[in-house]
C-alpha atoms as a PDB file:
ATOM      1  CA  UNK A   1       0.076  17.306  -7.890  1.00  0.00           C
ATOM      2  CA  UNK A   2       2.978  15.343  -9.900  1.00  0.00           C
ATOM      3  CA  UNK A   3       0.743  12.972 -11.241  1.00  0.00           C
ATOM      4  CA  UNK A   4       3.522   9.999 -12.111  1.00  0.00           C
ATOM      5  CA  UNK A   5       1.926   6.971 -14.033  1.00  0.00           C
ATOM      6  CA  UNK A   6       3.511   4.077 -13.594  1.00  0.00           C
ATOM      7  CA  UNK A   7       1.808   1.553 -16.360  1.00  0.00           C
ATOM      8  CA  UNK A   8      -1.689   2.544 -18.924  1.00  0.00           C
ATOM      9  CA  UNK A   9      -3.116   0.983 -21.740  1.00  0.00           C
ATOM     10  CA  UNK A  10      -6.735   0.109 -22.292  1.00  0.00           C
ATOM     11  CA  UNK A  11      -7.604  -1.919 -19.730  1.00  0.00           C
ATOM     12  CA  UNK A  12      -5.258  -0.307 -16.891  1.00  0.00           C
ATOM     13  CA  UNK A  13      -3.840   2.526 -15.282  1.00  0.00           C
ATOM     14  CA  UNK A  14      -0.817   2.229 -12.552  1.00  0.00           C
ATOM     15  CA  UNK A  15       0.374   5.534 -10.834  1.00  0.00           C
ATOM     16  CA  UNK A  16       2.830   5.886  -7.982  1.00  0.00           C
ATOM     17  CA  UNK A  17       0.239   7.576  -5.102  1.00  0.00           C
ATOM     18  CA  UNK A  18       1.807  10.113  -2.664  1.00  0.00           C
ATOM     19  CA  UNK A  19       1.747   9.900   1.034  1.00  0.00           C
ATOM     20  CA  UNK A  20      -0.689  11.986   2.167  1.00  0.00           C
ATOM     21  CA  UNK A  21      -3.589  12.006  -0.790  1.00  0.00           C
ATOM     22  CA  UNK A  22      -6.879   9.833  -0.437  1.00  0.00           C
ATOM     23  CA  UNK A  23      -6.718   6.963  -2.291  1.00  0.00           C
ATOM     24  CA  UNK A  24     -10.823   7.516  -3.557  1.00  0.00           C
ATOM     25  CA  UNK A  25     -12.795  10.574  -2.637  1.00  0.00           C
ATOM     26  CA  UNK A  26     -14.154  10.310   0.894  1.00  0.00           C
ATOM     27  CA  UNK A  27     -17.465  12.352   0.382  1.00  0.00           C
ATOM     28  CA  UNK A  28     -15.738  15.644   1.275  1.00  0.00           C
ATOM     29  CA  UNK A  29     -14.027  18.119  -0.636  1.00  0.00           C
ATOM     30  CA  UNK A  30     -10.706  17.055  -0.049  1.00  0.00           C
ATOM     31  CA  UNK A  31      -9.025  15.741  -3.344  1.00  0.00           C
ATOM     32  CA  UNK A  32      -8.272  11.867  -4.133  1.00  0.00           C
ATOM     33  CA  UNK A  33      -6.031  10.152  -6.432  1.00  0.00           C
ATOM     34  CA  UNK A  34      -9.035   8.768  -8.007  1.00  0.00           C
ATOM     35  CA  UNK A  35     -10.062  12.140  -8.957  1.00  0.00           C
ATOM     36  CA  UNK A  36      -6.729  12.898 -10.541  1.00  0.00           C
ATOM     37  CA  UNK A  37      -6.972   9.736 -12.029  1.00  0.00           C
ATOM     38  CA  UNK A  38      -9.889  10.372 -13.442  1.00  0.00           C
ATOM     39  CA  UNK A  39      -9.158  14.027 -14.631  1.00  0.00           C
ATOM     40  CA  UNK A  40      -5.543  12.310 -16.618  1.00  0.00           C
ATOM     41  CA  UNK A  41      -7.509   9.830 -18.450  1.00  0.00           C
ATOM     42  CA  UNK A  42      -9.658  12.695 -19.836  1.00  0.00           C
ATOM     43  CA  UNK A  43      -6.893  14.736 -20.575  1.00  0.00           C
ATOM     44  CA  UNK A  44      -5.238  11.762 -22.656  1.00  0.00           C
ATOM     45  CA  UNK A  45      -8.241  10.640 -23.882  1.00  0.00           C
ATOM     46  CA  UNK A  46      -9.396  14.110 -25.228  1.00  0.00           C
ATOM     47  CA  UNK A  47     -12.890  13.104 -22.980  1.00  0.00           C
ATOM     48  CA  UNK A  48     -15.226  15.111 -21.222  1.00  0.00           C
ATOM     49  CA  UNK A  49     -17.844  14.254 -19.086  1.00  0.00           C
ATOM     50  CA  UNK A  50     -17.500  10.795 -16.892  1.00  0.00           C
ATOM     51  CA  UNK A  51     -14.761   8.247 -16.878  1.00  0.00           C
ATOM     52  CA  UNK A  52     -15.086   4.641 -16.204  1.00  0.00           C
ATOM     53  CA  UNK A  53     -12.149   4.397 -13.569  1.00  0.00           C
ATOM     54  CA  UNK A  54     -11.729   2.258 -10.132  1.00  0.00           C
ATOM     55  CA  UNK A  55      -9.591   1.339  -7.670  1.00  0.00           C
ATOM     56  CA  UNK A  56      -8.326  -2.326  -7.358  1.00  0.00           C
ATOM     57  CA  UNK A  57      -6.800  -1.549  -4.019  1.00  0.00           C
ATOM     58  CA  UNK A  58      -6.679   0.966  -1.556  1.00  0.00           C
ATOM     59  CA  UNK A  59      -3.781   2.602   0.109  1.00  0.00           C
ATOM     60  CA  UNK A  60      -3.853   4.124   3.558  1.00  0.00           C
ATOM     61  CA  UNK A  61      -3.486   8.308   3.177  1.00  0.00           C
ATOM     62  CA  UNK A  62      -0.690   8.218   4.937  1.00  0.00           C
ATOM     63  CA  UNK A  63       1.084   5.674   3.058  1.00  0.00           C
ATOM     64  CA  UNK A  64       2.571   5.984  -0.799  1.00  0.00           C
ATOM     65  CA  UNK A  65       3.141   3.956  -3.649  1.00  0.00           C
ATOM     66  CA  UNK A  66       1.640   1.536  -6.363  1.00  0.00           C
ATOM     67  CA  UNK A  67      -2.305   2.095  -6.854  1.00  0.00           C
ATOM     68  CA  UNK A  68      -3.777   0.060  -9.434  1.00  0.00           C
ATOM     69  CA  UNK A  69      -7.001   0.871 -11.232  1.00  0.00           C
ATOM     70  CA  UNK A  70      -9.317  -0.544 -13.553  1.00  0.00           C
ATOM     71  CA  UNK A  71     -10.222   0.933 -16.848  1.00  0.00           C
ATOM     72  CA  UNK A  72     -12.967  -1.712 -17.803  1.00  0.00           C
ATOM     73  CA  UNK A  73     -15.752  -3.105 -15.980  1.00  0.00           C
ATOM     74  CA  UNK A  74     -14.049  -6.509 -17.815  1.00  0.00           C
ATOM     75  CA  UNK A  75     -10.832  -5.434 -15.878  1.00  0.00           C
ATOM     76  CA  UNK A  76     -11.980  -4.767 -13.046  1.00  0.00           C
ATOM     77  CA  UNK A  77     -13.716  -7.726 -12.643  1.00  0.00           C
ATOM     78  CA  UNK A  78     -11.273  -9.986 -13.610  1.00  0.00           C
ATOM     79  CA  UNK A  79      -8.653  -8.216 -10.956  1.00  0.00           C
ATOM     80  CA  UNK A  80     -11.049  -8.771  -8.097  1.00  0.00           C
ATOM     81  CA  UNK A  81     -11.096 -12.249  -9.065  1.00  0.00           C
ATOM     82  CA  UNK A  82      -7.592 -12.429  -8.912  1.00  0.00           C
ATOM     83  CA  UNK A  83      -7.310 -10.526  -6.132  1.00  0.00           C
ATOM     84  CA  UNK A  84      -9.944 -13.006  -4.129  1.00  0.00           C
ATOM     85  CA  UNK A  85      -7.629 -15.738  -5.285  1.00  0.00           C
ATOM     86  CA  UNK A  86      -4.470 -14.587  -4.156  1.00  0.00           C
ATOM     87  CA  UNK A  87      -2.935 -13.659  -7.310  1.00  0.00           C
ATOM     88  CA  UNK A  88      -1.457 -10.317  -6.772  1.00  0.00           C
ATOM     89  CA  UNK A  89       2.092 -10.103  -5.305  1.00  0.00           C
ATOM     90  CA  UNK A  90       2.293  -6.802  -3.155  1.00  0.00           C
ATOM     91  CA  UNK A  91       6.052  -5.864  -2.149  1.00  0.00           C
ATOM     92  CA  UNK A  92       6.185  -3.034   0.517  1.00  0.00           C
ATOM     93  CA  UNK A  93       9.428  -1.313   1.555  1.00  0.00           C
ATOM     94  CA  UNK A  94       9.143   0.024   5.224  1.00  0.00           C
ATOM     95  CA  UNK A  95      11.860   1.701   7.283  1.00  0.00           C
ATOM     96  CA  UNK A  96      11.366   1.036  11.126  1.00  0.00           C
ATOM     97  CA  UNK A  97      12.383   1.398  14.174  1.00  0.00           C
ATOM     98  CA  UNK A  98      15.027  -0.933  15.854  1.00  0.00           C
ATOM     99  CA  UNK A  99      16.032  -3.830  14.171  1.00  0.00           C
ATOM    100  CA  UNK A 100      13.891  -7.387  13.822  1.00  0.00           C
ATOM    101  CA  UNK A 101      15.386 -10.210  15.957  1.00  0.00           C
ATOM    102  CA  UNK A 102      15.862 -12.436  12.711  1.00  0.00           C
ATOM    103  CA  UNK A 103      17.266 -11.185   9.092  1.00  0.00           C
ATOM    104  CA  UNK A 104      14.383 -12.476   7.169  1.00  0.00           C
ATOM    105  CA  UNK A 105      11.191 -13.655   8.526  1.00  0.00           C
ATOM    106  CA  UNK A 106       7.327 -14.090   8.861  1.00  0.00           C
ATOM    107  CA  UNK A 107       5.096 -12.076  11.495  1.00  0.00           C
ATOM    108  CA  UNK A 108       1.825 -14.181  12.491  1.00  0.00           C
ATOM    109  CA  UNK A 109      -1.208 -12.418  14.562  1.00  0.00           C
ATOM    110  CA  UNK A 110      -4.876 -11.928  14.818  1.00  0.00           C
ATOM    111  CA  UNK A 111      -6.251  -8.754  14.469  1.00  0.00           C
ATOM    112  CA  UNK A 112      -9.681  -6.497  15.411  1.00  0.00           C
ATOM    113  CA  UNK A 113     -10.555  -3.944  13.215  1.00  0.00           C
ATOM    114  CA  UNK A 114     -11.528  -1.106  15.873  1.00  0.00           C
ATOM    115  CA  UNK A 115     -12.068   2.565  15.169  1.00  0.00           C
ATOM    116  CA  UNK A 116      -9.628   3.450  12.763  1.00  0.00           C
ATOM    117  CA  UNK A 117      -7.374   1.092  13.947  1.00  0.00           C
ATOM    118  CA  UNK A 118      -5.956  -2.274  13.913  1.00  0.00           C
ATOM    119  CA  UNK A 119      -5.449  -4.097  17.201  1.00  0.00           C
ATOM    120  CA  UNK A 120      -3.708  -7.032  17.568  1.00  0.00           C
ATOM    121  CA  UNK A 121      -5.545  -9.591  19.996  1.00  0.00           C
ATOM    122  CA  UNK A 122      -6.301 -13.114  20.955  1.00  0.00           C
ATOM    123  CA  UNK A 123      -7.034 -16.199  18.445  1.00  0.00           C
ATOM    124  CA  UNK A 124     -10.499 -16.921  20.021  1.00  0.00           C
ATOM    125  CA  UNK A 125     -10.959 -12.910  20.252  1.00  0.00           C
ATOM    126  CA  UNK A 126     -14.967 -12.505  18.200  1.00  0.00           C
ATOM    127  CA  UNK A 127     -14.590 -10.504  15.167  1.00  0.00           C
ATOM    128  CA  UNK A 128     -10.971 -10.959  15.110  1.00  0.00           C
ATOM    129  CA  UNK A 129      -9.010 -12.521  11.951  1.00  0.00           C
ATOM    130  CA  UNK A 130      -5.724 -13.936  10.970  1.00  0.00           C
ATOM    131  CA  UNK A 131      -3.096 -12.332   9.287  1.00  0.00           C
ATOM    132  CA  UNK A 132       0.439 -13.095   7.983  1.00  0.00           C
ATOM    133  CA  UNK A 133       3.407 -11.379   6.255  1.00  0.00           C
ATOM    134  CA  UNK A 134       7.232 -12.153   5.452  1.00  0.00           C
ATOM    135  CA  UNK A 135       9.608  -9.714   5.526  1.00  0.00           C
ATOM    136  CA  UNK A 136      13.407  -9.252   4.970  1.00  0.00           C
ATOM    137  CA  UNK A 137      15.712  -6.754   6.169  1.00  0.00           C
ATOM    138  CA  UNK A 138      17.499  -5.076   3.163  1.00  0.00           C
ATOM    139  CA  UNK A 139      19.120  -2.453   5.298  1.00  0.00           C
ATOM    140  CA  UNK A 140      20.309  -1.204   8.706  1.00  0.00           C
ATOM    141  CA  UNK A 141      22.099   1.420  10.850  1.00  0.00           C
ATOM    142  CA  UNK A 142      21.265   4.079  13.001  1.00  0.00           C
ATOM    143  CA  UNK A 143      18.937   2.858  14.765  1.00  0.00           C
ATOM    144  CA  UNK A 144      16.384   1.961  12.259  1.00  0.00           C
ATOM    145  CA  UNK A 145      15.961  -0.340   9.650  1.00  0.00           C
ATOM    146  CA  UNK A 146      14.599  -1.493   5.453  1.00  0.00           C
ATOM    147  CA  UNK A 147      12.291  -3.833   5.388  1.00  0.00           C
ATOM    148  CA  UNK A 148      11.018  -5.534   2.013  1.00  0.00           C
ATOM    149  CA  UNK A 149       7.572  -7.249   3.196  1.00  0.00           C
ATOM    150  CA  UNK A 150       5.783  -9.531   1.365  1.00  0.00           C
ATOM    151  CA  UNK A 151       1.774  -9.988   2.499  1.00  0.00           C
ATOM    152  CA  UNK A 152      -0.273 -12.728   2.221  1.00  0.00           C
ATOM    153  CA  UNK A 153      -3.066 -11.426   3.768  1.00  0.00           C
ATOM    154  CA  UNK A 154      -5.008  -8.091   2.948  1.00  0.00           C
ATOM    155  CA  UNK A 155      -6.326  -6.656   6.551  1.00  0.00           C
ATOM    156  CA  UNK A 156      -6.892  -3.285   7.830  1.00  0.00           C
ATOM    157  CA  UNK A 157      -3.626  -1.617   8.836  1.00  0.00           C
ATOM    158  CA  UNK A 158      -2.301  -4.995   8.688  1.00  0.00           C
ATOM    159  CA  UNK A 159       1.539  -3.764   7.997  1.00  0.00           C
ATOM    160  CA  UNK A 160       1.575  -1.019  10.235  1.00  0.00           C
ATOM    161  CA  UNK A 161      -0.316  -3.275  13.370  1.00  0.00           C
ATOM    162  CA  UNK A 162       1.751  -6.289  12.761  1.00  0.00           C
ATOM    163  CA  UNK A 163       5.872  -4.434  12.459  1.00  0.00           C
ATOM    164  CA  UNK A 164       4.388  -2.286  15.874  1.00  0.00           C
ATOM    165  CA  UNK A 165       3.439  -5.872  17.516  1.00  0.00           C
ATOM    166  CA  UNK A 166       6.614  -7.448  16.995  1.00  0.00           C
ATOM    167  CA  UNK A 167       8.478  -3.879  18.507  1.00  0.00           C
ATOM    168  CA  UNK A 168       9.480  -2.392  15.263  1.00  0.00           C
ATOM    169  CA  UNK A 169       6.916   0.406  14.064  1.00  0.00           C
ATOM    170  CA  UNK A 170       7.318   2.246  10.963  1.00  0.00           C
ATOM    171  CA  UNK A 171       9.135   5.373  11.156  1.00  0.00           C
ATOM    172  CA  UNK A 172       6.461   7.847  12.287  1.00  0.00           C
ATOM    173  CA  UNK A 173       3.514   6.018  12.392  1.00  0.00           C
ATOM    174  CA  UNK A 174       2.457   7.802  15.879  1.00  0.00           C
ATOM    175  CA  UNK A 175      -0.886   6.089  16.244  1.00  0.00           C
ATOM    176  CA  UNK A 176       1.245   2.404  16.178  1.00  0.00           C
ATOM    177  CA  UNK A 177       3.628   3.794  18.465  1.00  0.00           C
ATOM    178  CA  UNK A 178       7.054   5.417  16.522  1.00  0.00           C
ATOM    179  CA  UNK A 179       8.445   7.470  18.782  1.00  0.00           C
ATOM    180  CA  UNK A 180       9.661   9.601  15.499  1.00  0.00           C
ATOM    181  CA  UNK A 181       7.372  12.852  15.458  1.00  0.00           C
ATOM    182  CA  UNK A 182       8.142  13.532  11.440  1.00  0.00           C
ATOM    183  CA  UNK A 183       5.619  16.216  10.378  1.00  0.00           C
ATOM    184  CA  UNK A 184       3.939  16.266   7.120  1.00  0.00           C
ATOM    185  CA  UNK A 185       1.159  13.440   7.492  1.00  0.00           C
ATOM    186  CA  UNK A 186       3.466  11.032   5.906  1.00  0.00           C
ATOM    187  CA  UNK A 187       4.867   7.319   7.359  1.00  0.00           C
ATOM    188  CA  UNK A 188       7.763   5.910   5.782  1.00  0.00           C
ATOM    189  CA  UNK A 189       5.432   3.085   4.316  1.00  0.00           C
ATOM    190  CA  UNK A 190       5.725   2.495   0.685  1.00  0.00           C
ATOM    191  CA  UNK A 191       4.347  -0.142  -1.910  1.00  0.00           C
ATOM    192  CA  UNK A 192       6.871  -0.768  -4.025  1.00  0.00           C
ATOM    193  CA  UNK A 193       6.086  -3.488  -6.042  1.00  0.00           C
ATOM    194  CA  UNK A 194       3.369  -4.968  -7.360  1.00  0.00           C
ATOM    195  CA  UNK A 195       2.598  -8.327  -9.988  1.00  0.00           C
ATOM    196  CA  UNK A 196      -0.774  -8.737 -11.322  1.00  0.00           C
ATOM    197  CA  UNK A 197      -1.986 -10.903 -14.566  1.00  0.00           C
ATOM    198  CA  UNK A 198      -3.016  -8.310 -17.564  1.00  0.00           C
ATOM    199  CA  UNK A 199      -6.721  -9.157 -17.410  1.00  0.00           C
ATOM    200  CA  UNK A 200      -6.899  -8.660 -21.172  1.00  0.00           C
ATOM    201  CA  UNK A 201      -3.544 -10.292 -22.452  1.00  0.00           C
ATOM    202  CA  UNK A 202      -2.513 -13.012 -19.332  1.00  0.00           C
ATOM    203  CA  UNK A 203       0.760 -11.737 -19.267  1.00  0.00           C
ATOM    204  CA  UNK A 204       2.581 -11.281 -15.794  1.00  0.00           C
ATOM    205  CA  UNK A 205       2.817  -7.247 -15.461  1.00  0.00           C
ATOM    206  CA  UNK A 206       5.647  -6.389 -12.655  1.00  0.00           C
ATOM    207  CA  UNK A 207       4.742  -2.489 -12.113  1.00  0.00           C
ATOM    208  CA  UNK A 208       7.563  -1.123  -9.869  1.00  0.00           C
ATOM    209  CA  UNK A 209       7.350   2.776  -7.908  1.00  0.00           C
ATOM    210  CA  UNK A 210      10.045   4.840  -6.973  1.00  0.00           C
ATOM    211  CA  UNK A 211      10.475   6.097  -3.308  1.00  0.00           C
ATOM    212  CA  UNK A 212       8.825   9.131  -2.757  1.00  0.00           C
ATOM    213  CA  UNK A 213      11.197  12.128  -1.638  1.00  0.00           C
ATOM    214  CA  UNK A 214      10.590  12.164   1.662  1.00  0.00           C
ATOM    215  CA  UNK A 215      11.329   8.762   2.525  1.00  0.00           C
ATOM    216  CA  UNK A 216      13.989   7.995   5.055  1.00  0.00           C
ATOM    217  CA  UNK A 217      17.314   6.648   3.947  1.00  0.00           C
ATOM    218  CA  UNK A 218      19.000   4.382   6.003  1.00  0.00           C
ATOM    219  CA  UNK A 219      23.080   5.138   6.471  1.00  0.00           C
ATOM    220  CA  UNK A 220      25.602   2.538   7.964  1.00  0.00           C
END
């Protein structure tokens, strides 16, 4: 694969994940970004045998974009701290179908975590648990449109569930409901940006990711 790292020192390694590629390995012998991961530190490192590496967060396989992982156990503790508290800032760019009523936004539900999918339901629903995101549009025309979308929350599917709620699902994300039948295994979900504190040195970090090739333009 083009493995394209985004940010590494010490402590961290950022790398722009492709649509389509696990996130972590999955107990099968399909192969994850962590594994790549795991094989470039080596190669850098001039390492063999195991490599302290994990995932922060998780993308879905389908979706692309900024993965962050932890070098350190000191690193990686300190991000799930941060993470507990609130203290990353995750941008995703989406292009969807239709257009969203208002030019800038928030999207409030509740949502079930069923089998391999998100389903939005009820307050007073058991099991079921809030979730919130802003969102802008950047772009529009033809029929579909840019979103830049802020979270605030961190559930399941939460993006995907909450844009095919509010009658705008990501551009062929069959299993929310795009009518868009693109092949490849691919949705055009993509985390673009993401702020973090440097565990080590306290500085903000902004770690940006280009889209990936396949992602839908939008024309006027």
């Amino acid at each position: 694969m083009n493995f394209n790292v985004l940010y590494h020192d010490n402590h961290l390694l950022a790398v722009n994940k492709p649509a389509g590629l696990l996130t972590q390995p999955s107990g099968t012998e399909r192969t994850s970004l962590e594994d790549c991961a795991k094989a470039y530190i080596r190669e850098v490192n001039n390492k063999s045998g195991n490599v302290f590496l994990h995932a922060v967060h998780r993308l879905d396989r389908v979706v692309s974009g900024v993965v962050l992982f932890a070098c350190t156990g000191k690193a990686l503790s300190r991000l799930n701290a941060d993470m507990r508290a609130r203290r990353f800032k995750k941008l995703y760019h989406a292009v969807v179908s239709g257009t969203p009523p208002e030019a800038a936004g928030s999207l409030f539900h509740y949502l079930l975590h069923g089998d391999f999918k998100a389903e939005v339901v009820g307050e007073n629903h058991p099991g079921a648990r809030e979730c919130r995101l802003e969102y802008r549009v950047l772009q529009t025309g033809g029929g579909i449109s840019l979103l830049e979308i802020q979270l605030h929350t961190g559930r399941y599917h939460q993006i995907r569930a909450q844009l095919a709620a509010a009658g705008c699902p990501v551009l062929a994300d069959g299993k929310y409901g795009s009518p868009d039948k693109r092949s490849g295994g691919t949705i055009a979900l993509h985390h673009r940006q993401l702020t973090v504190i440097h565990p080590v040195s306290k500085e903000s970090i902004v770690i940006d990711a280009p889209y990936p090739l396949h992602f839908p333009a939008v024309k006027n």
